[in-house]
C-alpha atoms as a PDB file:
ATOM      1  CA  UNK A   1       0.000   0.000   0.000  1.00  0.00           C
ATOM      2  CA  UNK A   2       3.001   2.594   1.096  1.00  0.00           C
ATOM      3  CA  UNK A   3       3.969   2.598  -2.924  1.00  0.00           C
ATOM      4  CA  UNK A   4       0.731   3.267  -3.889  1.00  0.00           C
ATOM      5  CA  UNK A   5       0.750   6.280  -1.680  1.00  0.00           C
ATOM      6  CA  UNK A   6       3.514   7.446  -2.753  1.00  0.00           C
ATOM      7  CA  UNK A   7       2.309   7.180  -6.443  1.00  0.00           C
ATOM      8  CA  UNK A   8      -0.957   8.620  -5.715  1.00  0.00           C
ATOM      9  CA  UNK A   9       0.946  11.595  -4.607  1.00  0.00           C
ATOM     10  CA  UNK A  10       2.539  12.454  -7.789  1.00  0.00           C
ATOM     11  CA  UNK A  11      -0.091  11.532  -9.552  1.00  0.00           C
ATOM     12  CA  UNK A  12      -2.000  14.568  -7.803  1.00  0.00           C
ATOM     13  CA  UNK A  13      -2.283  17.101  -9.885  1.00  0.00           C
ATOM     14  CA  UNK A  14      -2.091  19.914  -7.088  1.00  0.00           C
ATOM     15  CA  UNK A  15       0.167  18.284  -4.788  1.00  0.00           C
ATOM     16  CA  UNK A  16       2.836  17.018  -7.473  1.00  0.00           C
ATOM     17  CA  UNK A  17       2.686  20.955  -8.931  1.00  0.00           C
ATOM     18  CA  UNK A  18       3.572  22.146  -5.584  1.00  0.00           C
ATOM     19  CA  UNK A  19       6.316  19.865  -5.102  1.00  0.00           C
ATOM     20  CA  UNK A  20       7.671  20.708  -8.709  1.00  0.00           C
ATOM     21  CA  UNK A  21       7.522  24.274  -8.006  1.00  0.00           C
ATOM     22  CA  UNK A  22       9.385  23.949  -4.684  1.00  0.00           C
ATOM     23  CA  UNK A  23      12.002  22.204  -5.832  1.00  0.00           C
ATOM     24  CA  UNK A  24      14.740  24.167  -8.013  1.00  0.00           C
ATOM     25  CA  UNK A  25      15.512  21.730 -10.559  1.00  0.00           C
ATOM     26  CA  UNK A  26      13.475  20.100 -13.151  1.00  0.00           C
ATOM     27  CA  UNK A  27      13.612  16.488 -13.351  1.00  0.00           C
ATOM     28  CA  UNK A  28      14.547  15.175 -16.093  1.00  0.00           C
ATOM     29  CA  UNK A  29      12.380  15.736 -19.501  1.00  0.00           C
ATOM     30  CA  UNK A  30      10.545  18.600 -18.142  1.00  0.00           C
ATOM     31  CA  UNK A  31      10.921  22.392 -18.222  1.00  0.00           C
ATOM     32  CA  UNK A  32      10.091  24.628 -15.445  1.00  0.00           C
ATOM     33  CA  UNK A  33       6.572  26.325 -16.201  1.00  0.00           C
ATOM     34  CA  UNK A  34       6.590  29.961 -15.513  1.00  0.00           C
ATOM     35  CA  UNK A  35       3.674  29.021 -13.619  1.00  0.00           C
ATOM     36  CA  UNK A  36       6.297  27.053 -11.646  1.00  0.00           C
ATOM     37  CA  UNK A  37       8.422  29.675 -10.714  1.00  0.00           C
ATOM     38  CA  UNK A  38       4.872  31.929  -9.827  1.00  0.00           C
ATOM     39  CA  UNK A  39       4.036  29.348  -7.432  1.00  0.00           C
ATOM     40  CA  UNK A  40       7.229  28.366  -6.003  1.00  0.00           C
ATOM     41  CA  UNK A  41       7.970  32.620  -5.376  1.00  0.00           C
ATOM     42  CA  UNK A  42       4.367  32.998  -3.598  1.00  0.00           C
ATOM     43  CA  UNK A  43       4.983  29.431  -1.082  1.00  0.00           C
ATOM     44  CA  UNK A  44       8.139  31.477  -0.219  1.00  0.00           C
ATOM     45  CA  UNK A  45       6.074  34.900   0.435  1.00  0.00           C
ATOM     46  CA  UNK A  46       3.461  33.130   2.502  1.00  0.00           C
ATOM     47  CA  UNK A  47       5.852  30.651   4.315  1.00  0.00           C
ATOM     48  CA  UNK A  48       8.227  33.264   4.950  1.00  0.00           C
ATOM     49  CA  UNK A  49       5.766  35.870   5.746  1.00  0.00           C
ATOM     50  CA  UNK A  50       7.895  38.580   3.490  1.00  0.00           C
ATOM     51  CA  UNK A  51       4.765  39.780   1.344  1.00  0.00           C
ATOM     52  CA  UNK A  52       1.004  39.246   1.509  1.00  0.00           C
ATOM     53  CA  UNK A  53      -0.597  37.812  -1.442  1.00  0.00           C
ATOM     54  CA  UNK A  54      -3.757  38.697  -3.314  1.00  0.00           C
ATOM     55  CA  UNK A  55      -6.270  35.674  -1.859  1.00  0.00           C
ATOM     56  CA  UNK A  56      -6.448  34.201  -4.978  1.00  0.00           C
ATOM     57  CA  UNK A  57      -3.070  33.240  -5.519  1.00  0.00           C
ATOM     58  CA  UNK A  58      -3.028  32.645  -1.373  1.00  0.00           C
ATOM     59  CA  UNK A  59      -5.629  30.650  -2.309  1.00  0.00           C
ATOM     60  CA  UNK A  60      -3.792  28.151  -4.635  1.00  0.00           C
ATOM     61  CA  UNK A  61      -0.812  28.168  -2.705  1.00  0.00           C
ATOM     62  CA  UNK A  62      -2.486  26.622   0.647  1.00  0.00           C
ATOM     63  CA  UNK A  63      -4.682  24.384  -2.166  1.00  0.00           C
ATOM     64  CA  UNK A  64      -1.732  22.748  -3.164  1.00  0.00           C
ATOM     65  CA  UNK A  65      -0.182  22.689   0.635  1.00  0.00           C
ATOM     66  CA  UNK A  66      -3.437  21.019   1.253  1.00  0.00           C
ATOM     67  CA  UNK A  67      -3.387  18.582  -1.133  1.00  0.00           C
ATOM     68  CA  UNK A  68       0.295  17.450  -0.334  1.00  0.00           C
ATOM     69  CA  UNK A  69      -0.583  16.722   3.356  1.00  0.00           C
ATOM     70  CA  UNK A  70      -3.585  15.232   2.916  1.00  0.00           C
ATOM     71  CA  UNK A  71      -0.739  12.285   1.401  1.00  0.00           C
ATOM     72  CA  UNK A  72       1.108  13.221   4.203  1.00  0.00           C
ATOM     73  CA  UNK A  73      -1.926  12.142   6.776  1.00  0.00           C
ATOM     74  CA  UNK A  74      -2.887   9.084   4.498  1.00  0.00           C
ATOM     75  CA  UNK A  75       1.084   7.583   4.923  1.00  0.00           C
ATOM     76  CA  UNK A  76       0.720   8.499   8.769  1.00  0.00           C
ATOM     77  CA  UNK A  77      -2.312   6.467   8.872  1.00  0.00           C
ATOM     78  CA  UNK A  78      -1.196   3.395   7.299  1.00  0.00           C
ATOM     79  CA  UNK A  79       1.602   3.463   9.299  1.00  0.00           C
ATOM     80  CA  UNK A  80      -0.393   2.931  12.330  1.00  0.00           C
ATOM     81  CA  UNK A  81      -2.601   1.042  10.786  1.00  0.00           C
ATOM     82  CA  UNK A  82       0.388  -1.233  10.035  1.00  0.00           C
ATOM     83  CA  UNK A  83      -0.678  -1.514   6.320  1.00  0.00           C
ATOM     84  CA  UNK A  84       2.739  -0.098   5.320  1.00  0.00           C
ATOM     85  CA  UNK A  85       6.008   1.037   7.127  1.00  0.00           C
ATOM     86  CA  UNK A  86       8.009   4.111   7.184  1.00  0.00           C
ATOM     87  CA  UNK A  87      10.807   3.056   5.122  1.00  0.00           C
ATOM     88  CA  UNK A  88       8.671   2.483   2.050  1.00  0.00           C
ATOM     89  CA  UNK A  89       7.054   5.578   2.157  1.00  0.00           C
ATOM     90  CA  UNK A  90       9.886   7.917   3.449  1.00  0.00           C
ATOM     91  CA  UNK A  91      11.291   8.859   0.031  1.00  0.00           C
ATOM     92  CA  UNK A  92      11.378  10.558  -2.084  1.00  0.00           C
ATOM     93  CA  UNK A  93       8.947  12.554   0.234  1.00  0.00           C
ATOM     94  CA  UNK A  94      11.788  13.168   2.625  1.00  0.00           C
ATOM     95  CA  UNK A  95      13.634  15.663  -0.159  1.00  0.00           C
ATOM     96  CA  UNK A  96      10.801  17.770  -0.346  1.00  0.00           C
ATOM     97  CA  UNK A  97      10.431  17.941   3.430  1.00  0.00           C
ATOM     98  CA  UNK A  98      14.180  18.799   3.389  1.00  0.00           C
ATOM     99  CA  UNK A  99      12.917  21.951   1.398  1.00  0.00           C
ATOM    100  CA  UNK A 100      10.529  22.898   3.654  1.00  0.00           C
ATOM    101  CA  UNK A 101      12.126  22.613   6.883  1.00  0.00           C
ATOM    102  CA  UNK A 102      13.142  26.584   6.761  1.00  0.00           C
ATOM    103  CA  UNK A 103       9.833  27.343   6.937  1.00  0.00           C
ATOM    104  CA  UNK A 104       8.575  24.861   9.859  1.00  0.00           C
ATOM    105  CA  UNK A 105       7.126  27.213  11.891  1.00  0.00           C
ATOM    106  CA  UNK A 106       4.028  28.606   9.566  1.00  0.00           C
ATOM    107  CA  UNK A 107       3.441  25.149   8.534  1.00  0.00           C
ATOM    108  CA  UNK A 108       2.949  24.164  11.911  1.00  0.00           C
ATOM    109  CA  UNK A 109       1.008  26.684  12.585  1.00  0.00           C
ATOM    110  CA  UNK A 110      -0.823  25.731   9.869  1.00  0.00           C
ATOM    111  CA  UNK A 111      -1.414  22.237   9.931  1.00  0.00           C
ATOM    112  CA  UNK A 112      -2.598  23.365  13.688  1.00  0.00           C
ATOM    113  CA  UNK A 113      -4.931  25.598  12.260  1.00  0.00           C
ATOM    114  CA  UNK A 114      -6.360  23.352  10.028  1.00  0.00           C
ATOM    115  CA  UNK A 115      -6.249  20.127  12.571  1.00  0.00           C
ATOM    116  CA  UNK A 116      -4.429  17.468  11.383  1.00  0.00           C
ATOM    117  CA  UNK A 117      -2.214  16.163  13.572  1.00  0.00           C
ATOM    118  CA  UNK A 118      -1.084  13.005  11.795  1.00  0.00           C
ATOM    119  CA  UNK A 119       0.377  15.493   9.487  1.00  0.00           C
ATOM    120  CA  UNK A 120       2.756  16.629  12.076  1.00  0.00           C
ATOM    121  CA  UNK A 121       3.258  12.888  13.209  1.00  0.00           C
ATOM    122  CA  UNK A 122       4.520  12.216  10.041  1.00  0.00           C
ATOM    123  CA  UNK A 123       6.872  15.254   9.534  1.00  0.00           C
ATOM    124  CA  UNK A 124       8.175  14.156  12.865  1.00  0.00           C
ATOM    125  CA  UNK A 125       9.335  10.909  11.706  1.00  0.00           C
ATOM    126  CA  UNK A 126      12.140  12.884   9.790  1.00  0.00           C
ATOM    127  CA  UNK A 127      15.668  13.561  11.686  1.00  0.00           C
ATOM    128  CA  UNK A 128      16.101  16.522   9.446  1.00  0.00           C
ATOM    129  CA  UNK A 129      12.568  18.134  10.251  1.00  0.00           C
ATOM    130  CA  UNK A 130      12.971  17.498  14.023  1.00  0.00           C
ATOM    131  CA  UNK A 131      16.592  19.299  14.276  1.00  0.00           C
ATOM    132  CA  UNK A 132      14.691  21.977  11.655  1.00  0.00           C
ATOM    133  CA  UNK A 133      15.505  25.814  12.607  1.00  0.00           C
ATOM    134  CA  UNK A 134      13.010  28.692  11.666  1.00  0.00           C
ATOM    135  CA  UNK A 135      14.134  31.266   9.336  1.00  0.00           C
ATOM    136  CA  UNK A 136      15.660  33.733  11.346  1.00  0.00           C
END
């Protein structure tokens, strides 16, 4: 079940566009979209808290945040459910939660706000999100 996650995941449309935008390299085969480097500048400005954003592009920013932990809550789950195990489902998640450690403290007020604590759970499993510092 963990790899099917993990497809699922990039296989949603809003959740693998976030991740793509966050991450500063293309993979292999595919050009940044400007719409890329739009969304990956306005996850910065709300997770950094350096500009405020008209709603609707606030709007697709926290849609996409959304949709990426809801994957995060579903691994959590199966976890304790014992239907998969952390190791199957840790990567290549773990890079992109590498890239959002800097900005730890807005999503954990956010994933507060919004109540999902098996999000958190999850995040916690990673060494590198645990020792994360806030951007100063």
């Amino acid at each position: 079940m963990g790899y099917e996650l993990v497809d699922a995941l990039f296989d949603d449309d809003g959740a693998s566009e976030l991740l793509m935008a966050i991450d500063s390299t293309a993979p292999p085969g595919r050009h940044r979209k400007q719409s890329d480097d739009r969304l990956s500048a306005d996850f910065v400005a709300i997770l950094s808290g350096s500009e405020v954003l008209p709603s609707g592009r606030a709007q697709i920013v926290y849609g996409r945040l959304d949709s990426f932990f809801y994957y995060l809550d579903r691994f959590e789950h199966a976890i304790n459910a014992g239907l998969t195990d952390f190791t199957t489902v840790r990567m290549p998640v773990g890079y992109y939660i590498r890239l959002m450690t800097p900005f730890k403290a807005r999503i954990v007020s956010y994933v507060n706000e919004v109540d999902e604590p098996r999000v958190l759970a999850f995040l916690e499993r990673y060494p590198v999100w645990r020792g994360a510092k806030p951007l100063s």
